[in-house]
PDB file of N, CA and C in Angstrom:
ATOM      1  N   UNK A   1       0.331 -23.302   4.561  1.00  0.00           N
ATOM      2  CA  UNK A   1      -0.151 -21.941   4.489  1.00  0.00           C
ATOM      3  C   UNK A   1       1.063 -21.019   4.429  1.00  0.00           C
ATOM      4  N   UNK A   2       1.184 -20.205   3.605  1.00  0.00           N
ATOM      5  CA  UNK A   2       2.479 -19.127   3.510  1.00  0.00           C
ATOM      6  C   UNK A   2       1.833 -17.567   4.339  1.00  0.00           C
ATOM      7  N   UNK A   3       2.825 -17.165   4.585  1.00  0.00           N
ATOM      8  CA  UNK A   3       3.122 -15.836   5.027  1.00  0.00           C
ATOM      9  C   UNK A   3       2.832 -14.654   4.382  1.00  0.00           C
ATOM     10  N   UNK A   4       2.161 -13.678   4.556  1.00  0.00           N
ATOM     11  CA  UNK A   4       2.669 -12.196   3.994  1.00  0.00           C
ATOM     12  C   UNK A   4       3.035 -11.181   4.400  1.00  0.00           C
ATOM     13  N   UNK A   5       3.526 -10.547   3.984  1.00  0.00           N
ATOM     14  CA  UNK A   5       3.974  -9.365   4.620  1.00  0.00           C
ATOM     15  C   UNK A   5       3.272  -7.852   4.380  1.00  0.00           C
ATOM     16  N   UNK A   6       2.471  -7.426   4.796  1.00  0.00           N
ATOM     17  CA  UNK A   6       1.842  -6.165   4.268  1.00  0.00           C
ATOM     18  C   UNK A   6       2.342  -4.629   4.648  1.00  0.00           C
ATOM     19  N   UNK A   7       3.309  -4.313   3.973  1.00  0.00           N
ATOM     20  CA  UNK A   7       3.925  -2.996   4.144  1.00  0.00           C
ATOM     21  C   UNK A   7       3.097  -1.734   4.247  1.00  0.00           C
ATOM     22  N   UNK A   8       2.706  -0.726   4.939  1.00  0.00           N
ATOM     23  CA  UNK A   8       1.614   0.140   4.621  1.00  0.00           C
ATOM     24  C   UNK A   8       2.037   1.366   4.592  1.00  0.00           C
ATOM     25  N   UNK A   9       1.426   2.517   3.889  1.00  0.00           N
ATOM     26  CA  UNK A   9       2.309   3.641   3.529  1.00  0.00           C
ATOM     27  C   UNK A   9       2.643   4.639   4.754  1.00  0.00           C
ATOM     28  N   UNK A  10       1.814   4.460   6.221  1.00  0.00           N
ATOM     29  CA  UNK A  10       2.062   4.918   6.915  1.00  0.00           C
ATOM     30  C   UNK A  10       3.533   4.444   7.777  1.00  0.00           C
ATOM     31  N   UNK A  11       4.265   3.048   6.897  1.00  0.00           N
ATOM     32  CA  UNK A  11       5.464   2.684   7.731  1.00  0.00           C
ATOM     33  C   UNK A  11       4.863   1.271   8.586  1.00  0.00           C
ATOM     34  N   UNK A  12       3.941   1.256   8.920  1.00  0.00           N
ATOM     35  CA  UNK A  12       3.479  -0.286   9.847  1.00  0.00           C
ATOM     36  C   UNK A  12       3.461  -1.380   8.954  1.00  0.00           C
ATOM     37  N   UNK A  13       3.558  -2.585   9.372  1.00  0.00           N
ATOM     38  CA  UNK A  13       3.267  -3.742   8.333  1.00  0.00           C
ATOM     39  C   UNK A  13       2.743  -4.975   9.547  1.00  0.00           C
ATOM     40  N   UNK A  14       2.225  -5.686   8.649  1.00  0.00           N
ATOM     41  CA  UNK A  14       1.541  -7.225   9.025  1.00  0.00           C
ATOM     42  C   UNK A  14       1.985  -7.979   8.618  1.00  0.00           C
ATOM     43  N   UNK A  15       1.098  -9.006   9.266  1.00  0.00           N
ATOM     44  CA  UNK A  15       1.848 -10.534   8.895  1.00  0.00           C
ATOM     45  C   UNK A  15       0.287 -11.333   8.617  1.00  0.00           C
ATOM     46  N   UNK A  16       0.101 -11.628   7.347  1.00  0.00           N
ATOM     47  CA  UNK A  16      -1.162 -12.261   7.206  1.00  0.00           C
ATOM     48  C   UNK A  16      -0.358 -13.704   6.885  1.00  0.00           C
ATOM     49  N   UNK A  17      -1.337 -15.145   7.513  1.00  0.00           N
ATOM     50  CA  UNK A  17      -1.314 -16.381   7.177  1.00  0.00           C
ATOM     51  C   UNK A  17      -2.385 -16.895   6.862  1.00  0.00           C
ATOM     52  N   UNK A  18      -2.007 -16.982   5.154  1.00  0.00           N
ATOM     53  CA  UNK A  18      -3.478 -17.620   4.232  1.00  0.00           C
ATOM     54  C   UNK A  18      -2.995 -18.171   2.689  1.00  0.00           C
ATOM     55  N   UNK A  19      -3.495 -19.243   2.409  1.00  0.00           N
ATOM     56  CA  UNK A  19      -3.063 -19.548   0.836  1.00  0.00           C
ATOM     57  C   UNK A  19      -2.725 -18.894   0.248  1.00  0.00           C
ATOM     58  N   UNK A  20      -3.385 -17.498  -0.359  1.00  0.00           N
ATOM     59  CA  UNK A  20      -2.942 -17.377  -1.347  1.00  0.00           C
ATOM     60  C   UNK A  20      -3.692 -15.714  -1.089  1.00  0.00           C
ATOM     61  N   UNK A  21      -3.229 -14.573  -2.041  1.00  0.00           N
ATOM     62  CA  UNK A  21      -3.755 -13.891  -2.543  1.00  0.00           C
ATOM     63  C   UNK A  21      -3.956 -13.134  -4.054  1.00  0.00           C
ATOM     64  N   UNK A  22      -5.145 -12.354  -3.635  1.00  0.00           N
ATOM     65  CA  UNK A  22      -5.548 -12.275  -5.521  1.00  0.00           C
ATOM     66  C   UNK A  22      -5.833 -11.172  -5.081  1.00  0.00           C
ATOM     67  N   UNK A  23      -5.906  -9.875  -6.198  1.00  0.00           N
ATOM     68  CA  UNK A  23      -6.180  -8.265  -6.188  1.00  0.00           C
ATOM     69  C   UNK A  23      -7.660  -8.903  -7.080  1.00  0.00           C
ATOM     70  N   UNK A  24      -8.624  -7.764  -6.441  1.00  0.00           N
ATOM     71  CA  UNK A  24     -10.184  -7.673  -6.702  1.00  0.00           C
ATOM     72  C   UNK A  24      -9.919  -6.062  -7.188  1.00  0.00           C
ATOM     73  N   UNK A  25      -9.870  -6.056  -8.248  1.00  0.00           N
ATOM     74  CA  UNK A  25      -9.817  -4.457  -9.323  1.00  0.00           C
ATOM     75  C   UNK A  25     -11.419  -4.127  -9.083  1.00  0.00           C
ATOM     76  N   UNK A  26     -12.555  -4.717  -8.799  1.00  0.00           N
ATOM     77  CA  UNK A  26     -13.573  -4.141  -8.181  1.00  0.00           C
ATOM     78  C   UNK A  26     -13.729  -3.534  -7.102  1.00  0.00           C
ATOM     79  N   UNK A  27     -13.075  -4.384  -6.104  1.00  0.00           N
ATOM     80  CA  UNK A  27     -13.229  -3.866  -4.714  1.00  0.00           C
ATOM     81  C   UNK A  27     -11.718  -3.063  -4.695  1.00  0.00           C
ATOM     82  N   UNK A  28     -11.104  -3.264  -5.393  1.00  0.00           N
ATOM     83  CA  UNK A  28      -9.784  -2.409  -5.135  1.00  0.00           C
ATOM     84  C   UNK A  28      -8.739  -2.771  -3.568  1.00  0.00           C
ATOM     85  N   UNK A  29      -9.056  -3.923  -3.355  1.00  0.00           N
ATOM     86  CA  UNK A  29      -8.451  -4.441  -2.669  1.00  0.00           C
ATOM     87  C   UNK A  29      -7.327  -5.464  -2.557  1.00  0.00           C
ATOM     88  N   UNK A  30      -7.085  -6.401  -2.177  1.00  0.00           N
ATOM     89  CA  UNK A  30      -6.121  -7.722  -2.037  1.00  0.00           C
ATOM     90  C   UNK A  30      -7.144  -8.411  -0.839  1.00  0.00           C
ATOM     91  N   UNK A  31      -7.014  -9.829  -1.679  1.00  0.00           N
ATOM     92  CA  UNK A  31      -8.346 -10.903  -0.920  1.00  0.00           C
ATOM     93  C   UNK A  31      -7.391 -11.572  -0.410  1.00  0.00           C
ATOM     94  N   UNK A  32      -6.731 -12.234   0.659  1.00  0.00           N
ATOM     95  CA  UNK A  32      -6.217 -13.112   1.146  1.00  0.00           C
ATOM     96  C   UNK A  32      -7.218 -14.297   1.731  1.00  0.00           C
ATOM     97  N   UNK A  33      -6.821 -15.632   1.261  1.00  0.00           N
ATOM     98  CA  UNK A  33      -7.685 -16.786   0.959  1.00  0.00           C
ATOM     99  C   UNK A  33      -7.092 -17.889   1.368  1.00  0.00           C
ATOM    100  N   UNK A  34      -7.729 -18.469   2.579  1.00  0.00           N
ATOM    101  CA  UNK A  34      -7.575 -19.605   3.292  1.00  0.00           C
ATOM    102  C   UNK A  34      -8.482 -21.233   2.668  1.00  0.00           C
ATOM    103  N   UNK A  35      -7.743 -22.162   2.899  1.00  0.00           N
ATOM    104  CA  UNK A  35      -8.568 -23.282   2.835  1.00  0.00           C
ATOM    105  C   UNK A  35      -8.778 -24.096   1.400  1.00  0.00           C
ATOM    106  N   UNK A  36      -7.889 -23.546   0.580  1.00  0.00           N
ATOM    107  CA  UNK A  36      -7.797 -23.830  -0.923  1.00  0.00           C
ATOM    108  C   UNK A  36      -8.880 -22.917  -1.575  1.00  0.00           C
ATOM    109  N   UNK A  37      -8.651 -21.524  -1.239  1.00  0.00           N
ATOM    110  CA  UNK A  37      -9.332 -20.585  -1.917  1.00  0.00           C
ATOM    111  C   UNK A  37     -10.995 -20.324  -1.388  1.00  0.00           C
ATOM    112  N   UNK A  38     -11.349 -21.562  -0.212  1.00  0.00           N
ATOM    113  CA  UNK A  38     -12.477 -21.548  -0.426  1.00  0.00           C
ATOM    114  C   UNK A  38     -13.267 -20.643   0.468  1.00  0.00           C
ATOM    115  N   UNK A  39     -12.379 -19.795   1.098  1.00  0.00           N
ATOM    116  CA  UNK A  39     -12.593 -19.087   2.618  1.00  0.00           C
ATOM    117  C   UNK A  39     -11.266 -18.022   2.668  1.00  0.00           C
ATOM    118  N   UNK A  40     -12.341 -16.568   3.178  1.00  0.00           N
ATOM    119  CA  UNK A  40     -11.577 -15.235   3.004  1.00  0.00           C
ATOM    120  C   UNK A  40     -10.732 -14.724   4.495  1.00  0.00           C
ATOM    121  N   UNK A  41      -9.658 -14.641   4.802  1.00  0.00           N
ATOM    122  CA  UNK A  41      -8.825 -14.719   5.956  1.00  0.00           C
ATOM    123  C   UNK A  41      -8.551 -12.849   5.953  1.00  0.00           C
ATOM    124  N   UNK A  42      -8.391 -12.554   5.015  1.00  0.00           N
ATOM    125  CA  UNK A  42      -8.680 -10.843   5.410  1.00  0.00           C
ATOM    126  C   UNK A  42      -8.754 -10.195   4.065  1.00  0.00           C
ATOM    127  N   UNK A  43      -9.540  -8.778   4.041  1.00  0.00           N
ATOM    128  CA  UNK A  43      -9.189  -7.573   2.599  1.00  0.00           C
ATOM    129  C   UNK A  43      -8.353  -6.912   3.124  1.00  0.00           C
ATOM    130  N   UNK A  44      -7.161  -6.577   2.668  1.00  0.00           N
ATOM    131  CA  UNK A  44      -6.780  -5.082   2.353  1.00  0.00           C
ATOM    132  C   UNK A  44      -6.874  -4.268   1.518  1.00  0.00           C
ATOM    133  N   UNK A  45      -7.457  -3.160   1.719  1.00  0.00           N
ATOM    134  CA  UNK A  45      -7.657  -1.904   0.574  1.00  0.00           C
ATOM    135  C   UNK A  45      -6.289  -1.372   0.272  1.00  0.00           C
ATOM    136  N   UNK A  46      -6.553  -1.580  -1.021  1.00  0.00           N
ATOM    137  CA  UNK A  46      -4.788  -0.701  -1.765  1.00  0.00           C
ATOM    138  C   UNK A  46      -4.790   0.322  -1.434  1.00  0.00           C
ATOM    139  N   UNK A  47      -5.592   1.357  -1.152  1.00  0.00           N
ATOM    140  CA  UNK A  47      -5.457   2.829  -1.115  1.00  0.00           C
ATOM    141  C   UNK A  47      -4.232   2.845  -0.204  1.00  0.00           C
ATOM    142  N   UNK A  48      -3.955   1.707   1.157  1.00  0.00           N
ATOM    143  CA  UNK A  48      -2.645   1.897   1.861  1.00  0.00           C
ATOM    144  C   UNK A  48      -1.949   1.272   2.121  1.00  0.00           C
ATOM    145  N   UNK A  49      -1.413   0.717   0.811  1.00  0.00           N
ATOM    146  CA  UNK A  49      -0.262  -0.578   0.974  1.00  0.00           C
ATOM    147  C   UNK A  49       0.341  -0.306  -0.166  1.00  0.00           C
ATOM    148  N   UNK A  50       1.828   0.245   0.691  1.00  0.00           N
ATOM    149  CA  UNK A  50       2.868   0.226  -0.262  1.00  0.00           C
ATOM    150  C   UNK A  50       3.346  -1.406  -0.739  1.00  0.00           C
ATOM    151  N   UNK A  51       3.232  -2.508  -0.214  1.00  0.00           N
ATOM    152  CA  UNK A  51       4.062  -3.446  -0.701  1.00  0.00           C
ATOM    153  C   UNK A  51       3.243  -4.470   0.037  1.00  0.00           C
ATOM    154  N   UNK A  52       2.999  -5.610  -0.733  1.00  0.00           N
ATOM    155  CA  UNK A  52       2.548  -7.468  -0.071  1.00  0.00           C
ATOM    156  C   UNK A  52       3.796  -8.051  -0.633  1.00  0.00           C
ATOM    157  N   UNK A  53       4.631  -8.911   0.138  1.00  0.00           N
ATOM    158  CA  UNK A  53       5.521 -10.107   0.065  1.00  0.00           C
ATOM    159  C   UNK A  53       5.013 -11.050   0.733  1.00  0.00           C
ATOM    160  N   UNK A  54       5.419 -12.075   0.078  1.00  0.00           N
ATOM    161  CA  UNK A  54       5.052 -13.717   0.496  1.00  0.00           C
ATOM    162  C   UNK A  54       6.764 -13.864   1.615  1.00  0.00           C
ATOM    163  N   UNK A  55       6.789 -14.043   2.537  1.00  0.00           N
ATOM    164  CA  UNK A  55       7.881 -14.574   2.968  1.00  0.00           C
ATOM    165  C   UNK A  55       8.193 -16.015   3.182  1.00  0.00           C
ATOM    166  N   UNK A  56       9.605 -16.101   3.251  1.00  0.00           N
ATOM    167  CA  UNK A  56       9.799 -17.756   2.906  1.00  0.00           C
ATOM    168  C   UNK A  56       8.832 -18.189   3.793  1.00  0.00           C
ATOM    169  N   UNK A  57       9.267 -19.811   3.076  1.00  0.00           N
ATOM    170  CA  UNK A  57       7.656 -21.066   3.597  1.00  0.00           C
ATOM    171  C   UNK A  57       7.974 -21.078   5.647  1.00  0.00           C
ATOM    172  N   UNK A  58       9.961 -20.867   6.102  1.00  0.00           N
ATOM    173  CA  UNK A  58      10.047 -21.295   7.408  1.00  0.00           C
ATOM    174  C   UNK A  58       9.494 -20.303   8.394  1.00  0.00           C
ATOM    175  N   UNK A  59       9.227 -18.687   7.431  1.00  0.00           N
ATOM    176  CA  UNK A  59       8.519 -17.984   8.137  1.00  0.00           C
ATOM    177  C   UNK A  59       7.153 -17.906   8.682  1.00  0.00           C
ATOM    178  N   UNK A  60       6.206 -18.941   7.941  1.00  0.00           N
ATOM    179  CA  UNK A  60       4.524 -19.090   8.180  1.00  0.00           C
ATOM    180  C   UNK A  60       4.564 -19.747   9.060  1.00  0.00           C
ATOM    181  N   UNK A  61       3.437 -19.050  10.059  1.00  0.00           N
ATOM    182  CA  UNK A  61       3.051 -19.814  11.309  1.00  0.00           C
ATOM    183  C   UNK A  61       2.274 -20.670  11.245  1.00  0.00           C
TER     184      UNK A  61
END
């Protein structure tokens, strides 16, 4: 499972641990996806995220 990093425009950031993520241009979000895609670990709405990075693999918990 890799790491992300979710930068937000207010200056705070997270640390999501999940396979993979994909942007939903419907929901206007970022799907972060556990389990080989098959299971949703969190949304973030773009309206407040300046930046998602994957950080290296020794950083995932």
């Amino acid at each position: 499972m890799a790491a992300y990093e979710i930068n937000y425009l207010t200056g705070d950031t997270d640390t999501i641990n999940a396979d993979g993520v994909e942007y939903d241009p419907d929901a206007r979000d970022y799907t972060f996806v556990g389990d080989s895609g098959r299971g949703v670990v969190a949304l973030v709405p773009v309206a407040n995220v300046r930046s998602v990075v994957r950080l290296p693999d020794e950083d995932a918990g």
